[in-house]
N, C-alpha and C. Protein backbone atom coordinates (compact mmCIF):
# COMPACT_ATOMS: atom_id res chain seq x y z
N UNK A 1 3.64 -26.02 -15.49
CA UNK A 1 2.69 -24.95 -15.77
C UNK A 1 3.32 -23.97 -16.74
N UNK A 2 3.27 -24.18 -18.05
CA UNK A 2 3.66 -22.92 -18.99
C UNK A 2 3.24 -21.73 -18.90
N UNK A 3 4.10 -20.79 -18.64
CA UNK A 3 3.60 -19.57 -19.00
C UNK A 3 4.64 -18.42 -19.66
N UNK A 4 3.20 -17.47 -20.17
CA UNK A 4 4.19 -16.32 -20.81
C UNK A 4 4.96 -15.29 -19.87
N UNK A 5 4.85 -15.86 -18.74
CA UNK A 5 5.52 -14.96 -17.36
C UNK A 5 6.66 -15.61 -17.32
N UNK A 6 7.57 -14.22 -16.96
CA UNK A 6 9.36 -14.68 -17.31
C UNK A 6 10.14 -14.87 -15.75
N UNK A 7 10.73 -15.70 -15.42
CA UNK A 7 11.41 -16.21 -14.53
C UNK A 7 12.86 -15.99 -14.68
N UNK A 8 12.93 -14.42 -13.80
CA UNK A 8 14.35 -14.19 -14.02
C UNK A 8 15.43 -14.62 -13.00
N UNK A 9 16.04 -15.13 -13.40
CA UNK A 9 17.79 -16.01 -12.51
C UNK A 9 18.25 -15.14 -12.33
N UNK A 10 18.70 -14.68 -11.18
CA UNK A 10 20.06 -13.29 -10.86
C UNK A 10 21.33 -14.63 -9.69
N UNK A 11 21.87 -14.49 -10.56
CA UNK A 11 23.11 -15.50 -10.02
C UNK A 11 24.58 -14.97 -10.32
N UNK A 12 25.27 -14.77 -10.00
CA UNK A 12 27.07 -14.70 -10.45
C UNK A 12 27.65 -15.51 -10.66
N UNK A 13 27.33 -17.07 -10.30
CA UNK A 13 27.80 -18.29 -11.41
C UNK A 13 26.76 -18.46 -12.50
N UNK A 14 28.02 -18.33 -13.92
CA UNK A 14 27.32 -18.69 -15.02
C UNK A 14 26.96 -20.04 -15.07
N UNK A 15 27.67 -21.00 -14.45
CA UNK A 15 27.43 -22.53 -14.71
C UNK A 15 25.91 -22.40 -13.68
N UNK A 16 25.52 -21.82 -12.59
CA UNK A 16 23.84 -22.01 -11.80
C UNK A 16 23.23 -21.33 -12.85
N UNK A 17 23.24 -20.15 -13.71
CA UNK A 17 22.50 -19.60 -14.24
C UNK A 17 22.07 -20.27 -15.51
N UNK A 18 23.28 -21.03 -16.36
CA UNK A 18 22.81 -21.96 -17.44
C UNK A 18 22.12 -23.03 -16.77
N UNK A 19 21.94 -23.84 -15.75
CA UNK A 19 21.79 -25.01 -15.38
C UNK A 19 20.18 -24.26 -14.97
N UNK A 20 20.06 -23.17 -14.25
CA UNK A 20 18.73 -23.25 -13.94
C UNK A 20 17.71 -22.92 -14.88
N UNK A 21 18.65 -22.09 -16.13
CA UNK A 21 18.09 -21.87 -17.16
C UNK A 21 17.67 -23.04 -18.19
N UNK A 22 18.23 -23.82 -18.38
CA UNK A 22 18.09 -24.95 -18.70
C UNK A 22 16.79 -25.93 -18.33
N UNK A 23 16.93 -25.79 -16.81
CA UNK A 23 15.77 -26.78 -15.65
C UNK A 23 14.69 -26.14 -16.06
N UNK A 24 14.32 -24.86 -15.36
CA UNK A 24 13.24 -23.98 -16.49
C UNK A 24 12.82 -23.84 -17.34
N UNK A 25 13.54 -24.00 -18.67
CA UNK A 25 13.20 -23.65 -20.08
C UNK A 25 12.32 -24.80 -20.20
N UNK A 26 12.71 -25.99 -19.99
CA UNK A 26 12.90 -27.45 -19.82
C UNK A 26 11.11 -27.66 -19.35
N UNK A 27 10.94 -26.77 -18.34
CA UNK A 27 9.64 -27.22 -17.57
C UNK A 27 8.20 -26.01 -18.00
N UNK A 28 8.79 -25.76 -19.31
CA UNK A 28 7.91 -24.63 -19.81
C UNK A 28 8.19 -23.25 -19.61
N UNK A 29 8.45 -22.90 -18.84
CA UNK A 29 9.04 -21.64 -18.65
C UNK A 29 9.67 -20.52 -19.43
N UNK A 30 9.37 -19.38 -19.47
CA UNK A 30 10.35 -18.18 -20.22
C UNK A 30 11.39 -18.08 -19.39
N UNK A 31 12.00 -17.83 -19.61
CA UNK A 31 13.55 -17.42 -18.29
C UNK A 31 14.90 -16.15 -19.33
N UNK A 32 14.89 -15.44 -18.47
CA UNK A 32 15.52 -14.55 -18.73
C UNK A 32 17.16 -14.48 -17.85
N UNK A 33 18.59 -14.65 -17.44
CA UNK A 33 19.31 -14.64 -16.40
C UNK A 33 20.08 -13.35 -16.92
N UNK A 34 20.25 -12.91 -14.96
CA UNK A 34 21.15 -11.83 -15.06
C UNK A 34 22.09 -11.88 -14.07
N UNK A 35 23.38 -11.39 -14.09
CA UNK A 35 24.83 -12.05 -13.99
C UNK A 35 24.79 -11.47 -12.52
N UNK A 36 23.96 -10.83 -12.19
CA UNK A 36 23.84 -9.95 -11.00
C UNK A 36 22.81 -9.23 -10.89
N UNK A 37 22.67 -8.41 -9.43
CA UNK A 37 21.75 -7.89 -8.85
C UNK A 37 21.72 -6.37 -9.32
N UNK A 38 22.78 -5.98 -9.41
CA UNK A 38 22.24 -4.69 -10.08
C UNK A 38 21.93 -4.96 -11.54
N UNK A 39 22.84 -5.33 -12.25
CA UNK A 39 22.55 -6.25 -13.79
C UNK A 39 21.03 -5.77 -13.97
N UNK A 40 20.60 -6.59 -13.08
CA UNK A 40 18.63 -6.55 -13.04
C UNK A 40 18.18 -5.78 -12.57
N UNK A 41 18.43 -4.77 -11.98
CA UNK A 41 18.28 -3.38 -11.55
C UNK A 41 18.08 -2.88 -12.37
N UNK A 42 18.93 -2.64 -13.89
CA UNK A 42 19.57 -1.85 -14.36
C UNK A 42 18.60 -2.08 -15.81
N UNK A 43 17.66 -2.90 -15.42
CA UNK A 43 17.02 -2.96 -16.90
C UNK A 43 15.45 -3.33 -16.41
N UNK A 44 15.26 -3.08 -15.01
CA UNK A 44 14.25 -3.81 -14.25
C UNK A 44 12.55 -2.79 -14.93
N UNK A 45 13.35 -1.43 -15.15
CA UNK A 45 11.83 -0.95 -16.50
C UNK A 45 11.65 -1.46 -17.33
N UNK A 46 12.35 -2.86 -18.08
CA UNK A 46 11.80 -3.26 -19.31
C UNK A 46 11.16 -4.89 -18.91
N UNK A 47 11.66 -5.33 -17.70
CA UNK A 47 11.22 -6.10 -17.16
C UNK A 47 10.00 -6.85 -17.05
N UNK A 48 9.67 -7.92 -17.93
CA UNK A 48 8.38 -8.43 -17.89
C UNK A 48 7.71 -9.18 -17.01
N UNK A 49 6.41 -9.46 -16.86
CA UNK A 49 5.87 -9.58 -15.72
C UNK A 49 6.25 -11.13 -15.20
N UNK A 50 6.50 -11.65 -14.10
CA UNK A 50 7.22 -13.06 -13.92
C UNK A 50 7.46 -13.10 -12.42
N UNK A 51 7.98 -13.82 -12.09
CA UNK A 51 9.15 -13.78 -11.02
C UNK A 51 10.39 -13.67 -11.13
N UNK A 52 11.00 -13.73 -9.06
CA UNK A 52 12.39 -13.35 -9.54
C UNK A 52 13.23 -14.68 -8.95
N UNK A 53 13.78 -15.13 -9.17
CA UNK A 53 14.73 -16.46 -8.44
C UNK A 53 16.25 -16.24 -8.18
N UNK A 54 16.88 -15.81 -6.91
CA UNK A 54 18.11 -15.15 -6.90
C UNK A 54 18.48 -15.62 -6.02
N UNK A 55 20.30 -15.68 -6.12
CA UNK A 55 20.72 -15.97 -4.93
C UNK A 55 21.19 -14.80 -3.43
N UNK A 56 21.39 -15.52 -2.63
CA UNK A 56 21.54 -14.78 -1.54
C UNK A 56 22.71 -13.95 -1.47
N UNK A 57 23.78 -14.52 -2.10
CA UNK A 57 25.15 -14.49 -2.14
C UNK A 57 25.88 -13.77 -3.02
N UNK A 58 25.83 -12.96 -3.29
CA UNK A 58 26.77 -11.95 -4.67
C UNK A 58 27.42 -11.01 -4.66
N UNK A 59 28.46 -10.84 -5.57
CA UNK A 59 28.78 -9.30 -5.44
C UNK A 59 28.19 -8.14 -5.66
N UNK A 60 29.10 -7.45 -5.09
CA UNK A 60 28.61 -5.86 -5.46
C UNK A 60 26.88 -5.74 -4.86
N UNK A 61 25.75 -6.58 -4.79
CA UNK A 61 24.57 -6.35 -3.75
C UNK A 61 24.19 -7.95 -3.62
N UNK A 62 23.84 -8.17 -2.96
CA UNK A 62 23.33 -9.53 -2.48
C UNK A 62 21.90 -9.58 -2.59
N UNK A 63 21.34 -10.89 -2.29
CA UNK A 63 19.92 -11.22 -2.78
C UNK A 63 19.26 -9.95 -1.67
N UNK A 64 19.70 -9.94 -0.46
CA UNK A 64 19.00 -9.36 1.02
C UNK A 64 18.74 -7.80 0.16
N UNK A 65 19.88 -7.56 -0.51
CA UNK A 65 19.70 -5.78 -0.39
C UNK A 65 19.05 -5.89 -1.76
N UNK A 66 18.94 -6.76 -2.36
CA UNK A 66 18.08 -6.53 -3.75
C UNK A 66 16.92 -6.64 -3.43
N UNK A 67 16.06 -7.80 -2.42
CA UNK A 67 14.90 -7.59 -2.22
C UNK A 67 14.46 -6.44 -1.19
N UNK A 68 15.13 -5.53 -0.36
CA UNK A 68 15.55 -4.51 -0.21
C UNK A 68 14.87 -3.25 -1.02
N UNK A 69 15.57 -3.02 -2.24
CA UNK A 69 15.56 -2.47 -3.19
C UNK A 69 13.98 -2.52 -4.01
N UNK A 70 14.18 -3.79 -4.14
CA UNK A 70 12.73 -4.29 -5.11
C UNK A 70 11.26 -3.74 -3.92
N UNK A 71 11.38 -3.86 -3.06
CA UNK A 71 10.81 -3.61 -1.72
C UNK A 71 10.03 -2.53 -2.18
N UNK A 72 11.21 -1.35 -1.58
CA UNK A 72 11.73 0.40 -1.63
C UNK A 72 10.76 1.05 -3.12
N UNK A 73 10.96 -0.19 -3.81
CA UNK A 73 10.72 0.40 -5.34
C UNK A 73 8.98 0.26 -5.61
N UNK A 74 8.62 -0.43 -4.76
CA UNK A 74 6.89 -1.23 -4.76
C UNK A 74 7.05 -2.03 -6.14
N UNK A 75 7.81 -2.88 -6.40
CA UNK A 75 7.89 -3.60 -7.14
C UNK A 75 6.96 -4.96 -7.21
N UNK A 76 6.15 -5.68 -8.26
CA UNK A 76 5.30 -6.78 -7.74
C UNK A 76 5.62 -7.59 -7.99
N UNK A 77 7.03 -7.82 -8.42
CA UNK A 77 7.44 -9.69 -8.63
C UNK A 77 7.85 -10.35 -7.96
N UNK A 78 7.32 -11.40 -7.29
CA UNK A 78 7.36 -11.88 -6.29
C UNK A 78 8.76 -12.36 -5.84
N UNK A 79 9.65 -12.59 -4.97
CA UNK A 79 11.10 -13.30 -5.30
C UNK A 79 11.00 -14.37 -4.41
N UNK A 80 12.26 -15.53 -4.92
CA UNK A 80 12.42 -16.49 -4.22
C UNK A 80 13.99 -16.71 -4.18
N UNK A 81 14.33 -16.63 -3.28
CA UNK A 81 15.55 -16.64 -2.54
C UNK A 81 16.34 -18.07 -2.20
N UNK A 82 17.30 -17.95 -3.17
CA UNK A 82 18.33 -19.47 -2.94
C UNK A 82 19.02 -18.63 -1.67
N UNK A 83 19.95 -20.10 -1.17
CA UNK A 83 20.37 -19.68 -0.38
C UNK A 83 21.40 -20.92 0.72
N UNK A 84 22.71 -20.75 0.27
CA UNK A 84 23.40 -21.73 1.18
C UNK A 84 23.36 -21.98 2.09
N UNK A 85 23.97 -23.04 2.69
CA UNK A 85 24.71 -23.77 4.27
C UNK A 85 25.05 -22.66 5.20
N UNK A 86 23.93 -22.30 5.91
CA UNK A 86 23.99 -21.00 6.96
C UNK A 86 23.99 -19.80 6.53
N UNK A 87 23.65 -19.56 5.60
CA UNK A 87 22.99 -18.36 5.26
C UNK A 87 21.03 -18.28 5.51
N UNK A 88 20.72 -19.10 6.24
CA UNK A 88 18.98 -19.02 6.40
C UNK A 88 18.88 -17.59 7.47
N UNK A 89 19.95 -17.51 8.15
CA UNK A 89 19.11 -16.47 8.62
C UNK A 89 19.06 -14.97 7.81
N UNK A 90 19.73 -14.66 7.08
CA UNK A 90 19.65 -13.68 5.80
C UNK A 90 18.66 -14.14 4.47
N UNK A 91 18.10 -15.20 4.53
CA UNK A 91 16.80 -15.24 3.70
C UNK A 91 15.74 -14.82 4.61
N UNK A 92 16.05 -15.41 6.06
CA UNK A 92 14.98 -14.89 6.70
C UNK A 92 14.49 -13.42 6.87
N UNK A 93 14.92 -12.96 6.54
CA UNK A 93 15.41 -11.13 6.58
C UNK A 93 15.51 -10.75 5.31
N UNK A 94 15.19 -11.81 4.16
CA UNK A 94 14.99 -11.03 2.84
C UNK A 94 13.34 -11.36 2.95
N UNK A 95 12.67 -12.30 3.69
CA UNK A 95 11.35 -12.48 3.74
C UNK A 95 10.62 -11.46 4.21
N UNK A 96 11.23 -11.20 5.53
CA UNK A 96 10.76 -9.97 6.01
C UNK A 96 10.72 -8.68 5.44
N UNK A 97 11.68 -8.87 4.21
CA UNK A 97 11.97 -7.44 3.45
C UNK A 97 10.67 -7.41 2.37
N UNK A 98 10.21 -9.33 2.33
CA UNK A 98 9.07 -9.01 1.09
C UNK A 98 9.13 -10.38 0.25
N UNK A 99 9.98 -11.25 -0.08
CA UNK A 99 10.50 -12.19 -0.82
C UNK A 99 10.07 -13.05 0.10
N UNK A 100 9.06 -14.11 -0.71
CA UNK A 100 8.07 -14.91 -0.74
C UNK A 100 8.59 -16.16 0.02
N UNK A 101 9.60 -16.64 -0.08
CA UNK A 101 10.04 -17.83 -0.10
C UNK A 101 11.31 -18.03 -0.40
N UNK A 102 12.14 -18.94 0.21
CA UNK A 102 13.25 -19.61 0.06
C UNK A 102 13.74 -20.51 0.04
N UNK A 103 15.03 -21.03 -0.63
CA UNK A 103 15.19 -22.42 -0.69
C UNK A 103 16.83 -22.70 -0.65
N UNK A 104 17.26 -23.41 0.24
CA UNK A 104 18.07 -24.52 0.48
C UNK A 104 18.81 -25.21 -0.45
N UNK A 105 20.47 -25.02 -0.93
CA UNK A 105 21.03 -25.35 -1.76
C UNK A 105 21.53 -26.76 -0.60
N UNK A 106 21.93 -27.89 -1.14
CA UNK A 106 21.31 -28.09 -2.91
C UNK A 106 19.97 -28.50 -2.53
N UNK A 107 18.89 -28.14 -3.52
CA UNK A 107 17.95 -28.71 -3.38
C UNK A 107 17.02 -29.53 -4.44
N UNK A 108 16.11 -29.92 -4.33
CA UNK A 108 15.59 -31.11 -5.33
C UNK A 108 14.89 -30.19 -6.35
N UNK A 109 14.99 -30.12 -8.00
CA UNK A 109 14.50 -29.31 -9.20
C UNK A 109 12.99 -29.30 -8.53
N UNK A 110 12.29 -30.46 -8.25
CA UNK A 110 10.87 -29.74 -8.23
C UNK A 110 10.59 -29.24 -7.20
N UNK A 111 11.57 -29.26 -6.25
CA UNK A 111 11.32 -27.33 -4.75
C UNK A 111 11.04 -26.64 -5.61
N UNK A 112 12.04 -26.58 -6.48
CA UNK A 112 12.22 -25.38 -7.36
C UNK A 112 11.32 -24.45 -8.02
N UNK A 113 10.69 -26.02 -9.11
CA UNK A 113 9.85 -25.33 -10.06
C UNK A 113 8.64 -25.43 -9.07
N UNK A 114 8.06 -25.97 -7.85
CA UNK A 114 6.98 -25.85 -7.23
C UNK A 114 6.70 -24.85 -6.74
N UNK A 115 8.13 -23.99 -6.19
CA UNK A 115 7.90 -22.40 -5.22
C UNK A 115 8.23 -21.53 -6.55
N UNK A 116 8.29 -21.95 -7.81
CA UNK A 116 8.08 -20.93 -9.00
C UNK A 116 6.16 -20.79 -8.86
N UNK A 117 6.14 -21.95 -9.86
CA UNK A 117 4.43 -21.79 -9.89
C UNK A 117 3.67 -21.53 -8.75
N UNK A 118 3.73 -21.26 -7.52
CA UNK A 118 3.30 -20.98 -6.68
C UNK A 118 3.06 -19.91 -6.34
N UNK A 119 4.86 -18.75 -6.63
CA UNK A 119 5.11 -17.47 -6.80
C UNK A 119 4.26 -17.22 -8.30
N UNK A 120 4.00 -17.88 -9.05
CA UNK A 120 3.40 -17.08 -10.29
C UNK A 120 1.72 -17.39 -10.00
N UNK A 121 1.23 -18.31 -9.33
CA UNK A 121 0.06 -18.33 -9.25
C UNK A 121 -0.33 -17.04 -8.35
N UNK A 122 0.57 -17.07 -7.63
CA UNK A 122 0.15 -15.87 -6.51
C UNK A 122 -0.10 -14.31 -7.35
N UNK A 123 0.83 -14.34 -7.89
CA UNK A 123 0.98 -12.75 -8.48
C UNK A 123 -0.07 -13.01 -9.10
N UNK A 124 -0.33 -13.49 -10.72
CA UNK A 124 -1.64 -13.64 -11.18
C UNK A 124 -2.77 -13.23 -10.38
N UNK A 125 -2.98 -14.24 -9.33
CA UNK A 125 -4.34 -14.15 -8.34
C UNK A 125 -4.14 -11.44 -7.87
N UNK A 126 -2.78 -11.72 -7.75
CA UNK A 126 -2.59 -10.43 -7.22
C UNK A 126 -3.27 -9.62 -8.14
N UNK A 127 -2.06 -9.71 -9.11
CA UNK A 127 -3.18 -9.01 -10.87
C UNK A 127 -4.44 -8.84 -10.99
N UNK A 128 -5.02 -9.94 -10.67
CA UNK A 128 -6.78 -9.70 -10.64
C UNK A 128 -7.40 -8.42 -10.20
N UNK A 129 -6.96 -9.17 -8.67
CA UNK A 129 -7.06 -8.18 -7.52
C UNK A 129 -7.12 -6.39 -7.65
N UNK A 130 -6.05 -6.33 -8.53
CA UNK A 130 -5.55 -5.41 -8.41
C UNK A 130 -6.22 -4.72 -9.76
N UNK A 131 -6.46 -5.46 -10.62
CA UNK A 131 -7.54 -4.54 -11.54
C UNK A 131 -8.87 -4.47 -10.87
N UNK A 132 -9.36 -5.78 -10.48
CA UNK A 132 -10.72 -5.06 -10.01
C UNK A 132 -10.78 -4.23 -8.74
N UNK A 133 -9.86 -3.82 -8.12
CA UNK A 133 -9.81 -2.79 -7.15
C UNK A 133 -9.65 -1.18 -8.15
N UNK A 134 -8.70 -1.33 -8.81
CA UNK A 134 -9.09 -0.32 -10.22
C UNK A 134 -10.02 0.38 -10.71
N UNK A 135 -10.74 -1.14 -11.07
CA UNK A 135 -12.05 -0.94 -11.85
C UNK A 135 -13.28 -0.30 -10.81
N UNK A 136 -13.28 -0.98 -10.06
CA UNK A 136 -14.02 -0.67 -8.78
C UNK A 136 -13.77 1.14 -8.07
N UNK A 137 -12.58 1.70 -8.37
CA UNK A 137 -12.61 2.59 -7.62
C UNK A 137 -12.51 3.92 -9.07
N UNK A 138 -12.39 3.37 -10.27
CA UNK A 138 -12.58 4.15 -11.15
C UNK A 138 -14.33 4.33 -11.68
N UNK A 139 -15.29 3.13 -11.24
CA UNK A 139 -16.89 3.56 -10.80
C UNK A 139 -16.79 4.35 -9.95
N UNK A 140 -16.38 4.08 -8.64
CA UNK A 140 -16.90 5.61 -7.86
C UNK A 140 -16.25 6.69 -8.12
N UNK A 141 -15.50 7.03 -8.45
CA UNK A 141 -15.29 8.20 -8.78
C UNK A 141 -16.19 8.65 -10.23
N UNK A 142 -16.93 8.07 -10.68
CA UNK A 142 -17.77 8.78 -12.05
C UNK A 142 -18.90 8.60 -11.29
N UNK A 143 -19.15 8.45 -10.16
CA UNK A 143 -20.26 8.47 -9.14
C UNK A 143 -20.50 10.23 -8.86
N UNK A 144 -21.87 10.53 -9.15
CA UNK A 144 -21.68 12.29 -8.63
C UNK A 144 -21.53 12.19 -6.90
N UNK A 145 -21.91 13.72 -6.77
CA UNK A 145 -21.41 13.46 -5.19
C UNK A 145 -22.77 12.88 -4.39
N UNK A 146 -23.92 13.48 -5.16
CA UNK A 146 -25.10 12.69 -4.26
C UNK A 146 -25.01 11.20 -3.90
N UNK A 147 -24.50 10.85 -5.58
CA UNK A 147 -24.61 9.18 -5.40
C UNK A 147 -23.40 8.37 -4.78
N UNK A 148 -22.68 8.91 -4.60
CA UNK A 148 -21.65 8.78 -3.69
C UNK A 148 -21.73 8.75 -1.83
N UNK A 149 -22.85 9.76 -1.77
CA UNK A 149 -23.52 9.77 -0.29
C UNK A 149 -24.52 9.12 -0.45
N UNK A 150 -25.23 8.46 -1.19
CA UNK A 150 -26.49 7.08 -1.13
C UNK A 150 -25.71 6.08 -0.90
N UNK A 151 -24.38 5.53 -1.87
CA UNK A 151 -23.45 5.08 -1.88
C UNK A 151 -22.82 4.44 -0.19
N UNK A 152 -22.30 5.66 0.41
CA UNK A 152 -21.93 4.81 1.30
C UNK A 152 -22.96 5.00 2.59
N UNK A 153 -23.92 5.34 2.36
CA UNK A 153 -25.11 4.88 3.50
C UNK A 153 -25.67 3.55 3.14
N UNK A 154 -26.05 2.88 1.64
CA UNK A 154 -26.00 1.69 1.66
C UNK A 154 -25.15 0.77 2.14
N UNK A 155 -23.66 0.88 1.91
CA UNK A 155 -22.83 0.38 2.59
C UNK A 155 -22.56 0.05 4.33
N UNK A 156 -23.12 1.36 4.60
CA UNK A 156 -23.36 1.57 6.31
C UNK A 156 -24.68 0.39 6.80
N UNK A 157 -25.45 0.01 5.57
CA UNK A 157 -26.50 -0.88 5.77
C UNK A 157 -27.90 0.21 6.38
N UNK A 158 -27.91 1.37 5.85
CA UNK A 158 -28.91 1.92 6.09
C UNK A 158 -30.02 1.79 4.98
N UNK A 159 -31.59 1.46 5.46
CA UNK A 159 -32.50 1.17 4.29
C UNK A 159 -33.02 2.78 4.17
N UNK A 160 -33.87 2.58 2.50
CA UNK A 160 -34.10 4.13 1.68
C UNK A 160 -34.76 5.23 2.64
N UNK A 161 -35.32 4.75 3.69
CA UNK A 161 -36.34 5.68 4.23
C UNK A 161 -35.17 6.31 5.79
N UNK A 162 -34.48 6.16 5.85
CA UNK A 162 -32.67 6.58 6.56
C UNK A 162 -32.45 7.57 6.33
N UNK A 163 -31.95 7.02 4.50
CA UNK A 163 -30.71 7.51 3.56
C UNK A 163 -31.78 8.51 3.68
N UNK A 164 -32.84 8.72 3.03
CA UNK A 164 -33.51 9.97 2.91
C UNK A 164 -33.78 10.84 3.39
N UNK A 165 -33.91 10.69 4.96
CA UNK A 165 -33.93 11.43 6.13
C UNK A 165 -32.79 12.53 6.34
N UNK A 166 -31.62 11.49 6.29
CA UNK A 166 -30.00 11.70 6.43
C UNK A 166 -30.02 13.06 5.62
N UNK A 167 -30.25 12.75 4.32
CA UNK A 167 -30.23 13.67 3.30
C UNK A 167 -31.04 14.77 2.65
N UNK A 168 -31.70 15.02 3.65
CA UNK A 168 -33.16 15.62 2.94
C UNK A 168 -33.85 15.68 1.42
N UNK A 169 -34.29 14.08 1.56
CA UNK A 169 -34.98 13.94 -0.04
C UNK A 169 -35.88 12.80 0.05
N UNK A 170 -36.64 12.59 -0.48
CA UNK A 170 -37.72 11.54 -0.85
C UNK A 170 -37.10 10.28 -1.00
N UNK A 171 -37.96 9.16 -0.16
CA UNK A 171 -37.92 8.21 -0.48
C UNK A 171 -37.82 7.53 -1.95
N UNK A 172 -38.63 8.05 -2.72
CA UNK A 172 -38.47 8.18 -3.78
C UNK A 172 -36.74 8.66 -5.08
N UNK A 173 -36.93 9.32 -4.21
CA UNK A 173 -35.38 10.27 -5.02
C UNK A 173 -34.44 9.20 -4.94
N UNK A 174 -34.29 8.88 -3.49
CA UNK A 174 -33.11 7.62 -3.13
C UNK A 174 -33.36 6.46 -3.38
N UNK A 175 -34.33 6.13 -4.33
CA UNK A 175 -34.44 4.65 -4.99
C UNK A 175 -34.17 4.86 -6.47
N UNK A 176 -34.17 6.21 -6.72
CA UNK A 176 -33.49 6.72 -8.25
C UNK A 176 -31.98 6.74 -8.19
N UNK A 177 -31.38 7.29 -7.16
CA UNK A 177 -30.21 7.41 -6.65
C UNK A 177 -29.34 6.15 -6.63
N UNK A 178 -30.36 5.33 -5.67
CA UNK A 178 -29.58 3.73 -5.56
C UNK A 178 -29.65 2.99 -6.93
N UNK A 179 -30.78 3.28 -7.83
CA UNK A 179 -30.65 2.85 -9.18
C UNK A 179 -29.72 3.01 -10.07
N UNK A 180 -29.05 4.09 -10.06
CA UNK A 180 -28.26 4.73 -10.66
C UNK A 180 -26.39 4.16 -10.30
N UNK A 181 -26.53 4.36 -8.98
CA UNK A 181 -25.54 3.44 -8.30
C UNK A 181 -25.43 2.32 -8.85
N UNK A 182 -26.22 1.48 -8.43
CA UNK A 182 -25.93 0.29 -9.18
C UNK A 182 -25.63 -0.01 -10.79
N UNK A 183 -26.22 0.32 -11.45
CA UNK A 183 -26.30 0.84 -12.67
C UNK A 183 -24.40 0.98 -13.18
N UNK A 184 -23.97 2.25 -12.75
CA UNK A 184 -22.66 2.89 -12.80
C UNK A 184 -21.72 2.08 -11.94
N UNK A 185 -21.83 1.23 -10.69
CA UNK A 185 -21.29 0.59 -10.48
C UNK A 185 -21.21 -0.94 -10.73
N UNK A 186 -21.74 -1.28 -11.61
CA UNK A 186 -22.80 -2.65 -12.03
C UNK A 186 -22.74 -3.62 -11.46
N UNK A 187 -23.34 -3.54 -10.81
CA UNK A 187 -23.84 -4.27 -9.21
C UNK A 187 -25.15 -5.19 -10.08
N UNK A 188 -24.59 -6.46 -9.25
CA UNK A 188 -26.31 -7.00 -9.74
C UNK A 188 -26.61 -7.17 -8.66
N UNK A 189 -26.80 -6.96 -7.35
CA UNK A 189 -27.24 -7.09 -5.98
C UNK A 189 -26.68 -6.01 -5.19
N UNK A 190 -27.85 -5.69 -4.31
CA UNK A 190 -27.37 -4.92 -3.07
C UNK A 190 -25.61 -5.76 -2.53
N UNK A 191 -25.86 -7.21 -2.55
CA UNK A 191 -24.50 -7.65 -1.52
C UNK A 191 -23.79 -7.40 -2.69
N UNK A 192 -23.31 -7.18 -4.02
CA UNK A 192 -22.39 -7.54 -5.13
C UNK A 192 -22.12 -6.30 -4.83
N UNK A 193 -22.78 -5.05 -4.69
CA UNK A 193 -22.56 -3.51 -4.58
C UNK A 193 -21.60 -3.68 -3.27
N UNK A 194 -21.95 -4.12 -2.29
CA UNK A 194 -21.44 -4.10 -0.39
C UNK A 194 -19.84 -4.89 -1.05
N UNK A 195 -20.08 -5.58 -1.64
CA UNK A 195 -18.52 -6.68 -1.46
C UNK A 195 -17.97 -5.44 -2.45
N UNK A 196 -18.11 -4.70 -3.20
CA UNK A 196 -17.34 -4.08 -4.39
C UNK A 196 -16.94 -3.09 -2.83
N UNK A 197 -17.74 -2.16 -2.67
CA UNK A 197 -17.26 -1.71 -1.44
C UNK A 197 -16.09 -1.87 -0.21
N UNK A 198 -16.42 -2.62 -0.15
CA UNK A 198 -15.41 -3.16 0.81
C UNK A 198 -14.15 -4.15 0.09
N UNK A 199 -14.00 -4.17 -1.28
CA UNK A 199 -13.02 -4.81 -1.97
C UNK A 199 -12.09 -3.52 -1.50
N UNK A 200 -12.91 -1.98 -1.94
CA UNK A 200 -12.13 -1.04 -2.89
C UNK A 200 -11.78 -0.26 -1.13
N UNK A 201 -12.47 -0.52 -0.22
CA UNK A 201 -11.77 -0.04 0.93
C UNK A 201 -10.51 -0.64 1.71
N UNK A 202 -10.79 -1.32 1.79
CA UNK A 202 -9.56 -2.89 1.68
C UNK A 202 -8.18 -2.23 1.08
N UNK A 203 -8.20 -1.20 0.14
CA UNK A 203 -7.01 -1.11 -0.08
C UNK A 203 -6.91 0.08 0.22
N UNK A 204 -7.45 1.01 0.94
CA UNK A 204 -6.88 1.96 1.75
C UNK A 204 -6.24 1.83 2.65
């Protein structure tokens, strides 16, 4: 699966970091390696969007306290965690920290590149997500405040002759109101309006 998403190696052997760089480049991939965990810390604002593939094992911070870190930071690149002969229970505890997945030295190249594209399909799918929760919550807010209270009485599943009651106004008024809603939120259905709703609550 080629992509313009960069797959960064954080390893302290240069011979794993050329070799995985290599396996990668090899299978389409951008790949970027850094000699260490702070290394990639230390430049992680210029950092393009990708995954991260690191080992467990390093100096000066280890994979555990980097995904740790990446954690702490709300960072969104997903990581995947190498990891030697009894060290599983410290991947297990970098999972819990947030890091997607791990893998078992030595292990077969296509573990490899399979829990890559997997980690990059995921984020992608995240990306989406995460603009149209955006987009979605940058409509209601250009919502006035009336239509904002039609807004979530539709949502509540209340019909116009409710909302109107609720609010003291014409049946009438609140089918201008809900027009407008939709409209500004561009809804082509009452349910397309309800699912935008509940996309953009979802992330409260």
């Amino acid at each position: 699966m080629p992509t313009d998403r960069v797959v960064h190696v954080i390893d302290d052997d240069e011979v794993v970091r050329q070799s995985l760089a290599f396996l990668l480049s090899s299978a389409g991939f951008a790949v970027r390696v850094h000699e260490s965990a702070v290394a990639f810390l230390n430049v992680l604002p210029e950092v393009q969007e990708g995954c991260v593939v690191t080992d467990i094992r390093m100096p000066q911070m280890d994979g555990l306290e980097l995904q740790r870190r990446l954690h702490e930071m709300r960072t969104a690149l997903p990581v995947i965690v190498m990891t030697g002969h009894g060290d599983v229970p410290l991947a297990v505890e970098a999972m819990k920290a947030g890091a997607i997945d791990f893998i078992e030295k030595p292990f077969d190249d296509e573990i490899l590149l399979s829990a890559i594209r997997s980690a990059l399909a995921r984020r992608a799918r995240d990306s989406e997500r995460d603009a149209r929760r955006t987009a979605i919550r940058d409509r209601i807010q250009r919502l006035s405040e009336r239509e904002r209270e039609v807004l979530e009485r539709l949502a509540a599943g209340k019909v116009n002759k409710v909302i109107a009651y609720d609010l003291g106004i014409s049946p009438r008024t609140v089918e201008i109101y809900r027009a407008n809603v939709m409209t500004k939120m561009q809804a082509d259905s009452l349910s397309d309006l309800i699912r935008m709703v509940l996309v953009e609550g979802a992330e409260r």
